[in-house]
C-alpha atoms as a PDB file:
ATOM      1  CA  UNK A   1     -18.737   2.671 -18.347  1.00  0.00           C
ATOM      2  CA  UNK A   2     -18.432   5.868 -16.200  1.00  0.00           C
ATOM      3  CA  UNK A   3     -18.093   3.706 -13.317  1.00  0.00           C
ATOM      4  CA  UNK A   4     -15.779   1.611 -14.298  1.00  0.00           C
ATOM      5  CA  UNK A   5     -12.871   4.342 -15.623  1.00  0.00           C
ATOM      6  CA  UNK A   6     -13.789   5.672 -11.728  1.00  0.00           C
ATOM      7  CA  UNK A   7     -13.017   2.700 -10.572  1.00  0.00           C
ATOM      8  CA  UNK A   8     -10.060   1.552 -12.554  1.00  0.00           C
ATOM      9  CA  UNK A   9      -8.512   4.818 -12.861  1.00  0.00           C
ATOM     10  CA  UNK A  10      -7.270   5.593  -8.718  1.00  0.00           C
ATOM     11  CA  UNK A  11      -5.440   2.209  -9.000  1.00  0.00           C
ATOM     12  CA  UNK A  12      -3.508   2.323 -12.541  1.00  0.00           C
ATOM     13  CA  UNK A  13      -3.120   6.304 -12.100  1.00  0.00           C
ATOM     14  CA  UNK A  14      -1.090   5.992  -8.807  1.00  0.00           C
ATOM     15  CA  UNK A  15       0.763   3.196 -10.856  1.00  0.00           C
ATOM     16  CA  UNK A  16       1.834   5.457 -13.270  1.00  0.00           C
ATOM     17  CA  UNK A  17       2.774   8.334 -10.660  1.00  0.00           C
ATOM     18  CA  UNK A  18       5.404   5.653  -9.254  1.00  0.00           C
ATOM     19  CA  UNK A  19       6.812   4.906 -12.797  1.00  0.00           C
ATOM     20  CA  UNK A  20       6.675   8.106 -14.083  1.00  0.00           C
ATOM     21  CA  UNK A  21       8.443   9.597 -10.714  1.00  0.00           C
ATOM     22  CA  UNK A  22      11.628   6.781 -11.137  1.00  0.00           C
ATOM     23  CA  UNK A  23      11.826   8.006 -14.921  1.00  0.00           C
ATOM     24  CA  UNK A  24      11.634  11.511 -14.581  1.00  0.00           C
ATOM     25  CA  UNK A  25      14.945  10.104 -11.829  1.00  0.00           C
ATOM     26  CA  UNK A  26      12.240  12.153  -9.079  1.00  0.00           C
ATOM     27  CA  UNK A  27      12.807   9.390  -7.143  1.00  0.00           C
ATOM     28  CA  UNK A  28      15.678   6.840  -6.691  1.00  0.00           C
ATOM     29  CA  UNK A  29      16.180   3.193  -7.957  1.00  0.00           C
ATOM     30  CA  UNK A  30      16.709   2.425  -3.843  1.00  0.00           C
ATOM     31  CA  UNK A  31      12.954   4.298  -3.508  1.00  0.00           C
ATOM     32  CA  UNK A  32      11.124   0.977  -4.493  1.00  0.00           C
ATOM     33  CA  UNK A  33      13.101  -1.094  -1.966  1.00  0.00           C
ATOM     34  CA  UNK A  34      12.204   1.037   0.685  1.00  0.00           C
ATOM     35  CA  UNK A  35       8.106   2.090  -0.189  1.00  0.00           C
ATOM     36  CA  UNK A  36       8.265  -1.885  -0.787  1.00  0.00           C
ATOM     37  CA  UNK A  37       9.544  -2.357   2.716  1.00  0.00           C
ATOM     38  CA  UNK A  38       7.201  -0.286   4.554  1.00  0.00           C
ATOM     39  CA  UNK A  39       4.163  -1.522   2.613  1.00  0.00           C
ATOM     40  CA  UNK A  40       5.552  -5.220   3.233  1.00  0.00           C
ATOM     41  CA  UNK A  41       6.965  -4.811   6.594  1.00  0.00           C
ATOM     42  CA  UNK A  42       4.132  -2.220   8.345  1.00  0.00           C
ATOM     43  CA  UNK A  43       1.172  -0.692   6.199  1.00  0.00           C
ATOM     44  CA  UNK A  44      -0.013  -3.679   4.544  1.00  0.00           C
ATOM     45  CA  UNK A  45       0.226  -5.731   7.776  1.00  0.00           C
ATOM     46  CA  UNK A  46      -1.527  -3.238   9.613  1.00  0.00           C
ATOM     47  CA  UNK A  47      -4.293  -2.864   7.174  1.00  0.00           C
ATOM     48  CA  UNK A  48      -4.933  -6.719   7.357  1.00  0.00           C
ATOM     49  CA  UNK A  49      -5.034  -6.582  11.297  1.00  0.00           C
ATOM     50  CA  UNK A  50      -7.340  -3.961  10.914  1.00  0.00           C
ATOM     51  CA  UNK A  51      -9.734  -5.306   8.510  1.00  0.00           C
ATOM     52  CA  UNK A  52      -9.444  -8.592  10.639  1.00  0.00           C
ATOM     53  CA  UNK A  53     -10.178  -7.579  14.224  1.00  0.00           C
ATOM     54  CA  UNK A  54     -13.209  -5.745  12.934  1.00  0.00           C
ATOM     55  CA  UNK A  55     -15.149  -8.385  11.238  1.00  0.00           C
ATOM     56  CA  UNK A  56     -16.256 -11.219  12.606  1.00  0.00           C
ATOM     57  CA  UNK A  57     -14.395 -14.650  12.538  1.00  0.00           C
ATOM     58  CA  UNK A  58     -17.499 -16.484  10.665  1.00  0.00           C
ATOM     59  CA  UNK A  59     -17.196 -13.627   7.715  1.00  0.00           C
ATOM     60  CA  UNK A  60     -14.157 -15.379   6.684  1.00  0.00           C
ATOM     61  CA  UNK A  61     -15.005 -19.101   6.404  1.00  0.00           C
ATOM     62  CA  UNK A  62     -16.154 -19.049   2.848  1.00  0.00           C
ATOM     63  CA  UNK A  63     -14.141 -23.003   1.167  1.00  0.00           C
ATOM     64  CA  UNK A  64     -16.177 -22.203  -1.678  1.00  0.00           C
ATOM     65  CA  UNK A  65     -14.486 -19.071  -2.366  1.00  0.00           C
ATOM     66  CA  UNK A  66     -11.133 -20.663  -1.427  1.00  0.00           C
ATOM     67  CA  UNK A  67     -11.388 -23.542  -3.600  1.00  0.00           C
ATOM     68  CA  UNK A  68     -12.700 -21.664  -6.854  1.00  0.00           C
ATOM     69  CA  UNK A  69     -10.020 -19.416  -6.193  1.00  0.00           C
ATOM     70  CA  UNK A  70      -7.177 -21.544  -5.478  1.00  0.00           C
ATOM     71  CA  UNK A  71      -8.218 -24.066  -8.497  1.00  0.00           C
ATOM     72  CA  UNK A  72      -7.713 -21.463 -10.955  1.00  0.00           C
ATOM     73  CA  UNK A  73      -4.656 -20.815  -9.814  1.00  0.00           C
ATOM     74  CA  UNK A  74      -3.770 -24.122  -9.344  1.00  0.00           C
ATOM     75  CA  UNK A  75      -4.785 -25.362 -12.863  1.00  0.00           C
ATOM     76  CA  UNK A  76      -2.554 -22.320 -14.470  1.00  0.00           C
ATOM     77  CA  UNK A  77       0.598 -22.752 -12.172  1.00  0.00           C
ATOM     78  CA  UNK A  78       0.667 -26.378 -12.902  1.00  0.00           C
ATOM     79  CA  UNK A  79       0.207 -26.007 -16.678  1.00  0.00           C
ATOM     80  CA  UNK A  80       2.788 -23.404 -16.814  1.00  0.00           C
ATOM     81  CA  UNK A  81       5.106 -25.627 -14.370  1.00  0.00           C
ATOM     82  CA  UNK A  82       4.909 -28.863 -16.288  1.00  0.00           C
ATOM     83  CA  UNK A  83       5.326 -26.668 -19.436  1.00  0.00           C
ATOM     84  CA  UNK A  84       8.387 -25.270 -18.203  1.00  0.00           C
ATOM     85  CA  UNK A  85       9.526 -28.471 -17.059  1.00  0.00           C
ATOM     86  CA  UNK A  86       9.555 -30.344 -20.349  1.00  0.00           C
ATOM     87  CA  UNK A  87      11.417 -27.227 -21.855  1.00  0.00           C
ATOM     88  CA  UNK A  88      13.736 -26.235 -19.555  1.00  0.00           C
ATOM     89  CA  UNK A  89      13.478 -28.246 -15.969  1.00  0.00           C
ATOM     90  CA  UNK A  90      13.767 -25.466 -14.465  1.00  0.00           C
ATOM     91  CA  UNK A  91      11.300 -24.766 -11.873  1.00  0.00           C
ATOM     92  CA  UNK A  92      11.347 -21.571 -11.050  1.00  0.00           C
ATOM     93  CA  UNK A  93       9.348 -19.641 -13.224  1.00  0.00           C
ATOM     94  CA  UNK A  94       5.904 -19.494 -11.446  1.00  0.00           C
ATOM     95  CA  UNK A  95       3.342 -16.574 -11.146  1.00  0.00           C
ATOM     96  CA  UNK A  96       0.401 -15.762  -8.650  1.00  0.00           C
ATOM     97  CA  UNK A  97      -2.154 -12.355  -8.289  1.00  0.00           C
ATOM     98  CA  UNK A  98      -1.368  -9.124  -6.960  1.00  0.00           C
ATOM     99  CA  UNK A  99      -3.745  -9.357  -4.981  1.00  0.00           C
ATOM    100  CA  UNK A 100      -2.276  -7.489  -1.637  1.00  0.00           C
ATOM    101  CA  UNK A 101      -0.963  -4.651  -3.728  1.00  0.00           C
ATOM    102  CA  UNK A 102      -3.573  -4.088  -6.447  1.00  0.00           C
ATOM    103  CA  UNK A 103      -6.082  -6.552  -5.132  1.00  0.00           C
ATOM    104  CA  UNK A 104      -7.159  -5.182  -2.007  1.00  0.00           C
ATOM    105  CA  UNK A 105      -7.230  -1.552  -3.080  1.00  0.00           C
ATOM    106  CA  UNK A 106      -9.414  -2.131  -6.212  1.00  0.00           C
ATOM    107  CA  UNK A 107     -11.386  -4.671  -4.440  1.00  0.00           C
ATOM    108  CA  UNK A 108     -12.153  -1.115  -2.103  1.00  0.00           C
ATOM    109  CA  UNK A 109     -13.566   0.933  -4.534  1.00  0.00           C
ATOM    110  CA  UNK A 110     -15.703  -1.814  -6.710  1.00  0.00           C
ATOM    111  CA  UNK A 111     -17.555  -3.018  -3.792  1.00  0.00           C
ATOM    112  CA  UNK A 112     -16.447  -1.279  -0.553  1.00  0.00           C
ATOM    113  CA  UNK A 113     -14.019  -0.594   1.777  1.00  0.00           C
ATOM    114  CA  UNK A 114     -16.658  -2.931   4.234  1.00  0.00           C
ATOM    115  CA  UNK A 115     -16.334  -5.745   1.650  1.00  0.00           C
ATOM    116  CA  UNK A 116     -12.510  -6.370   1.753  1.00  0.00           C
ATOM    117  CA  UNK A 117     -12.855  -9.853   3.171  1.00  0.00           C
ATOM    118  CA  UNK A 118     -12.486 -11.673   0.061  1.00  0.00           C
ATOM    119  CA  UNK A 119      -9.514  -9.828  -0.904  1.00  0.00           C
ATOM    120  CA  UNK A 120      -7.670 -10.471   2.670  1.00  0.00           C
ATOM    121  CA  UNK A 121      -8.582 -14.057   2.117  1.00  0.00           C
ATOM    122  CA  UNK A 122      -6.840 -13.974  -1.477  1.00  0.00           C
ATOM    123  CA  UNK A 123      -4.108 -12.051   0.118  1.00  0.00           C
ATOM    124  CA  UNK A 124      -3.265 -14.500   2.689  1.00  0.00           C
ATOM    125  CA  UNK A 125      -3.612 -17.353   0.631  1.00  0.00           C
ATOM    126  CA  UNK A 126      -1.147 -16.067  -2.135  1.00  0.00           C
ATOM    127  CA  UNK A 127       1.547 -15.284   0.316  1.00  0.00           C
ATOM    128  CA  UNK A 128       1.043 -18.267   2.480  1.00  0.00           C
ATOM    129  CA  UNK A 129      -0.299 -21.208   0.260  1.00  0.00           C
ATOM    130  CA  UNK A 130       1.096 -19.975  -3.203  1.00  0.00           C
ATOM    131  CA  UNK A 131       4.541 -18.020  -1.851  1.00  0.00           C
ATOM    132  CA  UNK A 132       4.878 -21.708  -0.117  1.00  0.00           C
ATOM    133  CA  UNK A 133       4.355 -23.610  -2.693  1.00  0.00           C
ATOM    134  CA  UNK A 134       7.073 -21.761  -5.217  1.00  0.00           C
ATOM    135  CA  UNK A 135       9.699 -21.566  -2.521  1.00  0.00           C
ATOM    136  CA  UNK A 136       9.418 -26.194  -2.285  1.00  0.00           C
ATOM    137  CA  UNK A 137       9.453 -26.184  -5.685  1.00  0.00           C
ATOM    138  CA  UNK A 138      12.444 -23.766  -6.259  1.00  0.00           C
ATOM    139  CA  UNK A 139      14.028 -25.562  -3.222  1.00  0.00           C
ATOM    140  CA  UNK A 140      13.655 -29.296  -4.271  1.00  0.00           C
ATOM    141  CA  UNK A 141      15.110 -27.602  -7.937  1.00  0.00           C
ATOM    142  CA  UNK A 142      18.283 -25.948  -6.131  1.00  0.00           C
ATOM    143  CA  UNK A 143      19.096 -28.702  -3.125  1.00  0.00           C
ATOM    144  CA  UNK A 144      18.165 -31.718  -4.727  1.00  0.00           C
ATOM    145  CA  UNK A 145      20.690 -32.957  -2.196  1.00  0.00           C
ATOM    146  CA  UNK A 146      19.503 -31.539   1.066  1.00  0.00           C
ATOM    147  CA  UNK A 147      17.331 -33.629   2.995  1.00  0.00           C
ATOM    148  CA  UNK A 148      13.391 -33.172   3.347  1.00  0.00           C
ATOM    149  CA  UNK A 149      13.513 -32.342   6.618  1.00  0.00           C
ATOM    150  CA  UNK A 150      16.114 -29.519   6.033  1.00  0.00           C
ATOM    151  CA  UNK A 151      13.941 -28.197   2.720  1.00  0.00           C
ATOM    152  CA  UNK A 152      10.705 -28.324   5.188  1.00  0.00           C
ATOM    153  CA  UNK A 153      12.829 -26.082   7.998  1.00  0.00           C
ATOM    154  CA  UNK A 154      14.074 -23.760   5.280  1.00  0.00           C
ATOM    155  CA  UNK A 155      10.064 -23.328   3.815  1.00  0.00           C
ATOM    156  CA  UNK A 156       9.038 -22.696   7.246  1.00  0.00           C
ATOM    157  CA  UNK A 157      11.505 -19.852   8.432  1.00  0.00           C
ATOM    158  CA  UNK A 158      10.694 -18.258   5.712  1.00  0.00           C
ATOM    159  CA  UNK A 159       7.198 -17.644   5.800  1.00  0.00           C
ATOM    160  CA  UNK A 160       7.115 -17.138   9.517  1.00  0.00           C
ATOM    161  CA  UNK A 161       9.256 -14.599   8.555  1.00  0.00           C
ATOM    162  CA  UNK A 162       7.034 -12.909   6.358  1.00  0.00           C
ATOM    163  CA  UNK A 163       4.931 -10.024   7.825  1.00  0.00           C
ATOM    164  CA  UNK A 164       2.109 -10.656   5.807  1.00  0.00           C
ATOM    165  CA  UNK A 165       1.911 -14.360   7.338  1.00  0.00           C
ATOM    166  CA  UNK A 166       2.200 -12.641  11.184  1.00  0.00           C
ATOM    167  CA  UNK A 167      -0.338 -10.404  10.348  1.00  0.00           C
ATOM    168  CA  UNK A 168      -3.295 -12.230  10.257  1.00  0.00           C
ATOM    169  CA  UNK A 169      -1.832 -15.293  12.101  1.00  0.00           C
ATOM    170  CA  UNK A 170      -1.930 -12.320  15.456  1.00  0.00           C
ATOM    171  CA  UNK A 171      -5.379 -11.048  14.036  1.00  0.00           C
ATOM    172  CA  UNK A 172      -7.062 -14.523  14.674  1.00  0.00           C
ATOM    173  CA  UNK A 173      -5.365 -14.767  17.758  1.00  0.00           C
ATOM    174  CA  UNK A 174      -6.852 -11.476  19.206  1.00  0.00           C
ATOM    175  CA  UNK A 175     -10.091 -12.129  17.601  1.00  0.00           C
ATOM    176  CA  UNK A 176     -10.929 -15.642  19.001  1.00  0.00           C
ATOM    177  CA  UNK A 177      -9.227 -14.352  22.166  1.00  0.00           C
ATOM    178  CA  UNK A 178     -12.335 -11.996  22.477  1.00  0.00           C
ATOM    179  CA  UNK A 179      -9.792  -8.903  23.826  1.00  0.00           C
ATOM    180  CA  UNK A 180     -10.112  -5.670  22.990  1.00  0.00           C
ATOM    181  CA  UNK A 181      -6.906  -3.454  21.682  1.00  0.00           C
ATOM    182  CA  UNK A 182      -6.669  -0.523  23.696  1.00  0.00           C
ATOM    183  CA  UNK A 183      -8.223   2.125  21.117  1.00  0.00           C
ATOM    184  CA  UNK A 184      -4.771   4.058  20.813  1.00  0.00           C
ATOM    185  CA  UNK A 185      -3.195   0.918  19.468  1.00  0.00           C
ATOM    186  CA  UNK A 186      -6.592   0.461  16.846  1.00  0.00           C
ATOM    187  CA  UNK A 187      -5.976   4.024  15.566  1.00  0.00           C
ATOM    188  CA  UNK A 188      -2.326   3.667  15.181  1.00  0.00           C
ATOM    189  CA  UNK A 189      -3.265   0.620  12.788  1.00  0.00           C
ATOM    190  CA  UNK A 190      -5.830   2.187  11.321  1.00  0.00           C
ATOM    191  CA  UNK A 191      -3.401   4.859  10.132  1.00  0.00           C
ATOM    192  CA  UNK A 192      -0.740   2.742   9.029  1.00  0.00           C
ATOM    193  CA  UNK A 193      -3.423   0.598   7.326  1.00  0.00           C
ATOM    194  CA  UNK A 194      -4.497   3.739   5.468  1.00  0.00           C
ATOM    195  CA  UNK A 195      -1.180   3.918   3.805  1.00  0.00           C
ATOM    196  CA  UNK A 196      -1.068   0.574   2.298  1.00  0.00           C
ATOM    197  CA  UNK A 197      -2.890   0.932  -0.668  1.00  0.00           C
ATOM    198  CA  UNK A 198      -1.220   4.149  -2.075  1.00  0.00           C
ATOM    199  CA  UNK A 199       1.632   3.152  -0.948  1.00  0.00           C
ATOM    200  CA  UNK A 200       1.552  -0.603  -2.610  1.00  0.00           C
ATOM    201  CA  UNK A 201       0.460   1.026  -6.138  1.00  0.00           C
ATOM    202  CA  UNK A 202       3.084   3.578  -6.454  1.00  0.00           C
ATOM    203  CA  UNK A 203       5.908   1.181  -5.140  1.00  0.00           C
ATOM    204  CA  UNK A 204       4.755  -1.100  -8.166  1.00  0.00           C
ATOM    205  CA  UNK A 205       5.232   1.730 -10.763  1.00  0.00           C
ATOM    206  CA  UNK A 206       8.574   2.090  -9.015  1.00  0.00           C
ATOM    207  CA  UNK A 207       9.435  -1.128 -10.287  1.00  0.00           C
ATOM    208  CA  UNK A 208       7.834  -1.253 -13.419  1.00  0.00           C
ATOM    209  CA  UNK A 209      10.074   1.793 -14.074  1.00  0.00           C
ATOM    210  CA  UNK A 210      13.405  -0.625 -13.534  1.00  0.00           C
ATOM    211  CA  UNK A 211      15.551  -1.768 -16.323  1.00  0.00           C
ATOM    212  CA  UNK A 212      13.847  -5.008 -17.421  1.00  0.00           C
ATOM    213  CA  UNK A 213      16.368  -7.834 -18.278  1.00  0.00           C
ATOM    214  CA  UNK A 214      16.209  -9.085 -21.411  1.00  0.00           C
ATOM    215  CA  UNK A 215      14.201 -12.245 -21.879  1.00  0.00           C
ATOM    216  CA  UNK A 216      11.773 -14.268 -24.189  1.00  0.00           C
ATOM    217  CA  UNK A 217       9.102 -11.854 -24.863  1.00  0.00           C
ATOM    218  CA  UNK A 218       6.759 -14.141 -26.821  1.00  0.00           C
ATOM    219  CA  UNK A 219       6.830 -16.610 -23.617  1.00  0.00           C
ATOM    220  CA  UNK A 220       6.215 -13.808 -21.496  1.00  0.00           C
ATOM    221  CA  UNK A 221       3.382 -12.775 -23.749  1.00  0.00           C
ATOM    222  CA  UNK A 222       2.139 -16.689 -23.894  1.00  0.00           C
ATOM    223  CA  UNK A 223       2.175 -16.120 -19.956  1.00  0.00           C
ATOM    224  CA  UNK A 224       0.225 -13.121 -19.668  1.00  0.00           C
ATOM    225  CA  UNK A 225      -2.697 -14.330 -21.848  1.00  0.00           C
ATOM    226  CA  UNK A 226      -2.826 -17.014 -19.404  1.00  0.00           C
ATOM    227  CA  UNK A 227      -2.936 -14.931 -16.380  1.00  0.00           C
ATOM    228  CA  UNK A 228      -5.090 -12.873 -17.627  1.00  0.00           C
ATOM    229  CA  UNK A 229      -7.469 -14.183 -19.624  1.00  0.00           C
ATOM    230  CA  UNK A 230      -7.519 -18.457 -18.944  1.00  0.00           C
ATOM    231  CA  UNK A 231      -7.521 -17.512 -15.068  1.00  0.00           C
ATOM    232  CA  UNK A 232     -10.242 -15.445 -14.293  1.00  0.00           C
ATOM    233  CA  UNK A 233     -12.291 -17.961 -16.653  1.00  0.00           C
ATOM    234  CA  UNK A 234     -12.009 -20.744 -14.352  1.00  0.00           C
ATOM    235  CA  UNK A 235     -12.342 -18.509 -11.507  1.00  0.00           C
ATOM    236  CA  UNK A 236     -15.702 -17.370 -12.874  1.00  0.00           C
ATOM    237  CA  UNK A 237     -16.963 -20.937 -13.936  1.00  0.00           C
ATOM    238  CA  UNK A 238     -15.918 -22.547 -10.419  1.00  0.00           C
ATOM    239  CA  UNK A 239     -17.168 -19.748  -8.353  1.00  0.00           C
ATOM    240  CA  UNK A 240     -21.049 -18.811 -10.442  1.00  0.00           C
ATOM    241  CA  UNK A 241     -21.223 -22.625 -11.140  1.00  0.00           C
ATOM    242  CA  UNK A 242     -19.253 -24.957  -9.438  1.00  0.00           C
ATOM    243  CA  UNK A 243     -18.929 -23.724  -5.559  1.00  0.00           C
ATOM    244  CA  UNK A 244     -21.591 -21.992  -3.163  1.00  0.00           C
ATOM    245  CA  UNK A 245     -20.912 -18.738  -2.049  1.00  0.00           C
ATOM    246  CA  UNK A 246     -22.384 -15.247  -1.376  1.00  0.00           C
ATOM    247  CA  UNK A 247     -22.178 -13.148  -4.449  1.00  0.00           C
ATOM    248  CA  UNK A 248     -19.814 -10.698  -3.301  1.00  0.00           C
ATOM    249  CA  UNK A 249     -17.334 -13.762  -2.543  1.00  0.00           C
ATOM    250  CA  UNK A 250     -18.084 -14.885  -6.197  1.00  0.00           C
ATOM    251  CA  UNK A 251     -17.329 -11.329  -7.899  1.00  0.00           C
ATOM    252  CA  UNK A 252     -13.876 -11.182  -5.637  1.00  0.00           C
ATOM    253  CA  UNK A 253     -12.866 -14.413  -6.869  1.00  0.00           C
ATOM    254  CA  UNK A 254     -12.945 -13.706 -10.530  1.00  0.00           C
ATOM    255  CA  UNK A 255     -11.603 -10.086  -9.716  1.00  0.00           C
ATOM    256  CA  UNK A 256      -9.233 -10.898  -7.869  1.00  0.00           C
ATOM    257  CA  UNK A 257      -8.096 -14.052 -10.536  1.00  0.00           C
ATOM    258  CA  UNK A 258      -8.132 -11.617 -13.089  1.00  0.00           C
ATOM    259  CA  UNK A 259      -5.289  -9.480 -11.272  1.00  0.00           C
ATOM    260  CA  UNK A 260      -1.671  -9.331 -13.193  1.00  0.00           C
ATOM    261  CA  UNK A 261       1.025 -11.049 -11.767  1.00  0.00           C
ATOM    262  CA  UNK A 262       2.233  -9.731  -8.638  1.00  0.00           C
ATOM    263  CA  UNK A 263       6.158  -9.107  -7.591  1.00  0.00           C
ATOM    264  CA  UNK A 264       6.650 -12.094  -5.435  1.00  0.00           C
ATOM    265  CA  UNK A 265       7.960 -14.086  -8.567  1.00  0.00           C
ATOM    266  CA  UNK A 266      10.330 -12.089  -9.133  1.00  0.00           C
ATOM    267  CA  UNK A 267      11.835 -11.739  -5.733  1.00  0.00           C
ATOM    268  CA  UNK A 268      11.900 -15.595  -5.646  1.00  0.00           C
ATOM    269  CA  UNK A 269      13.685 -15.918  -9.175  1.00  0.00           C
ATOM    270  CA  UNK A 270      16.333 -13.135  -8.280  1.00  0.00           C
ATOM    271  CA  UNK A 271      16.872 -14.731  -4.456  1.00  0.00           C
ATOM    272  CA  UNK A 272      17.200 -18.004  -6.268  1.00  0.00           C
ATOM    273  CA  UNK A 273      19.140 -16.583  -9.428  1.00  0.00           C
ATOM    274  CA  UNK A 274      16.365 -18.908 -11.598  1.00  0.00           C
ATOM    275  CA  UNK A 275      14.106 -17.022 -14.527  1.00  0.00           C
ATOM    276  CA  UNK A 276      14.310 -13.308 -13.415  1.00  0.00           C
ATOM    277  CA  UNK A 277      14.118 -12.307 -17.026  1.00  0.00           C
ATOM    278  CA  UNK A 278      10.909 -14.082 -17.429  1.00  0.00           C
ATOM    279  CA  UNK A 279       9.459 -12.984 -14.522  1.00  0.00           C
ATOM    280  CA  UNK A 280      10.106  -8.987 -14.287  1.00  0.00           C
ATOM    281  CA  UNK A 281       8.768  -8.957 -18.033  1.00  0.00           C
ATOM    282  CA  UNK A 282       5.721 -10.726 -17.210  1.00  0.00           C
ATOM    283  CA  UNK A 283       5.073  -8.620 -14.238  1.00  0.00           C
ATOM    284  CA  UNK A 284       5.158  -5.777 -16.808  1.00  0.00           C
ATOM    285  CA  UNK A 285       2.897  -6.817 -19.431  1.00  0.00           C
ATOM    286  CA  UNK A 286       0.230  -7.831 -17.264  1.00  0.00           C
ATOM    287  CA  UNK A 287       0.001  -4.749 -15.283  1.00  0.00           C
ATOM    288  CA  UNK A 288      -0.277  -3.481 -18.577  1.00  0.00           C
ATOM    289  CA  UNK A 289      -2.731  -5.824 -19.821  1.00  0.00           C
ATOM    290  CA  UNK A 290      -4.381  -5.859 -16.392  1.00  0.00           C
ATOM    291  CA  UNK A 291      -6.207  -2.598 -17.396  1.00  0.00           C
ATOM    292  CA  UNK A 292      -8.319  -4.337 -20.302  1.00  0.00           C
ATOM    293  CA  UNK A 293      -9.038  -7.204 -18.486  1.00  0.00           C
ATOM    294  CA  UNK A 294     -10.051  -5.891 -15.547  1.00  0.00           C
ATOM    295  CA  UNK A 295     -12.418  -2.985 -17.066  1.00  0.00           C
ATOM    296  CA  UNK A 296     -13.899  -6.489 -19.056  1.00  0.00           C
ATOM    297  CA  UNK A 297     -14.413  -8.312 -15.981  1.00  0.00           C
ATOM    298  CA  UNK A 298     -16.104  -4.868 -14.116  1.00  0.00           C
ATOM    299  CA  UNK A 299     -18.457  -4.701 -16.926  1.00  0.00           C
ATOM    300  CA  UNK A 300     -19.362  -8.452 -16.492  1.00  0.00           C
ATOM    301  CA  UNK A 301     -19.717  -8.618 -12.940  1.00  0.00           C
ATOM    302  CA  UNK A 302     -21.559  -5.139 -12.295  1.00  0.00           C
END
């Protein structure tokens, strides 16, 4: 149990510091834009270079781990989706994992800074696969007019836009290239990588601090239960009895399944003007929730 509240305590404790440092008006509302932006836009990038260029290229080619992981998440954002649709057809409302902000940190200190692999696989494939995923569905909702081609192009720009796509996109590159970064550069990442995780967990109690708009709170509820609870399920089933992979892949899955959901949501729903509500209400529940269900799934897996 002991080991556990060590490990879960770091990650919700510099959660709180964030939100209780925008409440006590410490720091300002503009704060979590700009800890966001350097966590989004340098640390977190730097982190996943680093992590990347150190390991070797095999370590990462685990499709059992991607496909238990990417089911669950699959099964819940299309029940949610075609739930939403038949209410409202509206499809804006969709949620993924945290796992670059509270997923790679936590995966740290339950099995390792060395272990991080899984998480920078779940990482990538929630801002690439998932974030791309949202932004066609949200597009085909808004431009039902515009042309495929044109929706494709706008999907496109903006996730080789995103940091957190160039990141490991230039990571492969150098490490199938077989060059060496001159050791300067390494350290220089190695620092900003260093900042990532604190940095990540206080910028989300920055937000949770916000003004939350009103919204639904029984479907936000009906959402979290889901996230937290259905997902991690079917992560565990798929990845201890479905797929084939080393057990450390297996325990990340469910982990990292079991994460609340994570801020990109709402960033799409307040770009696109569609469920923001919803969104910032679920994001603070289940961070809330997130506690439980992650000490559960600790016990479980250790």
């Amino acid at each position: 149990m002991l080991s556990i509240v060590n490990i879960i305590l770091p990650v919700f404790a510099l959660i709180f510091a964030g939100y209780a440092l925008r409440k006590l008006n410490i720091l300002s509302v503009s704060a979590c834009t700009e800890l966001n932006r350097f966590v989004v836009y340098l640390a977190l990038p730097a982190l996943m270079i680093d992590v990347m260029i150190s390991s070797p290229w095999s370590d990462f080619y685990q499709p059992g781990f991607l496909l238990a992981f990417e089911l669950a998440v699959a099964i819940i954002f299309v029940t949610v989706l075609a739930w939403r649709w038949l209410q409202t057809r509206n499809l804006a409302e969709s949620s993924y994992a945290n796992t670059g902000y509270i997923g790679l940190p936590l995966c740290a200190l339950s099995f390792g800074a060395e272990n991080l692999a899984p998480a920078m696989v779940g990482a990538v494939l929630t801002v690439s696969v998932n974030f791309a995923v949202s932004i066609v569905l949200i597009e085909t909702s808004t431009q039902k007019n515009q042309s495929a081609l044109k929706s494709a192009g706008n999907v496109l720009r903006s996730l080789f836009k995103n940091p957190l796509i160039l990141a490991p996109l230039f990571a492969g590159a150098v490490s199938a290239s077989g060059m060496q970064l001159p050791f300067g550069v390494v350290q220089s990442i190695k620092l900003l990588g260093g900042a990532a995780s604190p940095c990540a967990l206080v910028a989300i109690g920055l937000f949770l601090a916000l003004k939350q708009e009103p919204t639904n709170v029984p479907l936000s509820a009906g959402l979290v239960l889901l996230k937290l609870l259905v997902q991690p399920l079917i992560a565990w089933y798929l990845a201890f009895h479905v797929f084939d992979m080393p057990p450390i892949w297996a325990k990340s899955a469910v982990l990292l399944s079991a994460l609340p959901t994570g801020t990109g949501p709402f960033m799409l729903a307040e770009l696109y003007r569609r469920g923001g509500g919803i969104a910032s209400r679920t994001i603070l529940l289940s961070t809330f929730g997130a506690v439980a269900s992650l000490s559960f799934w600790l016990a479980i897996l250790n």
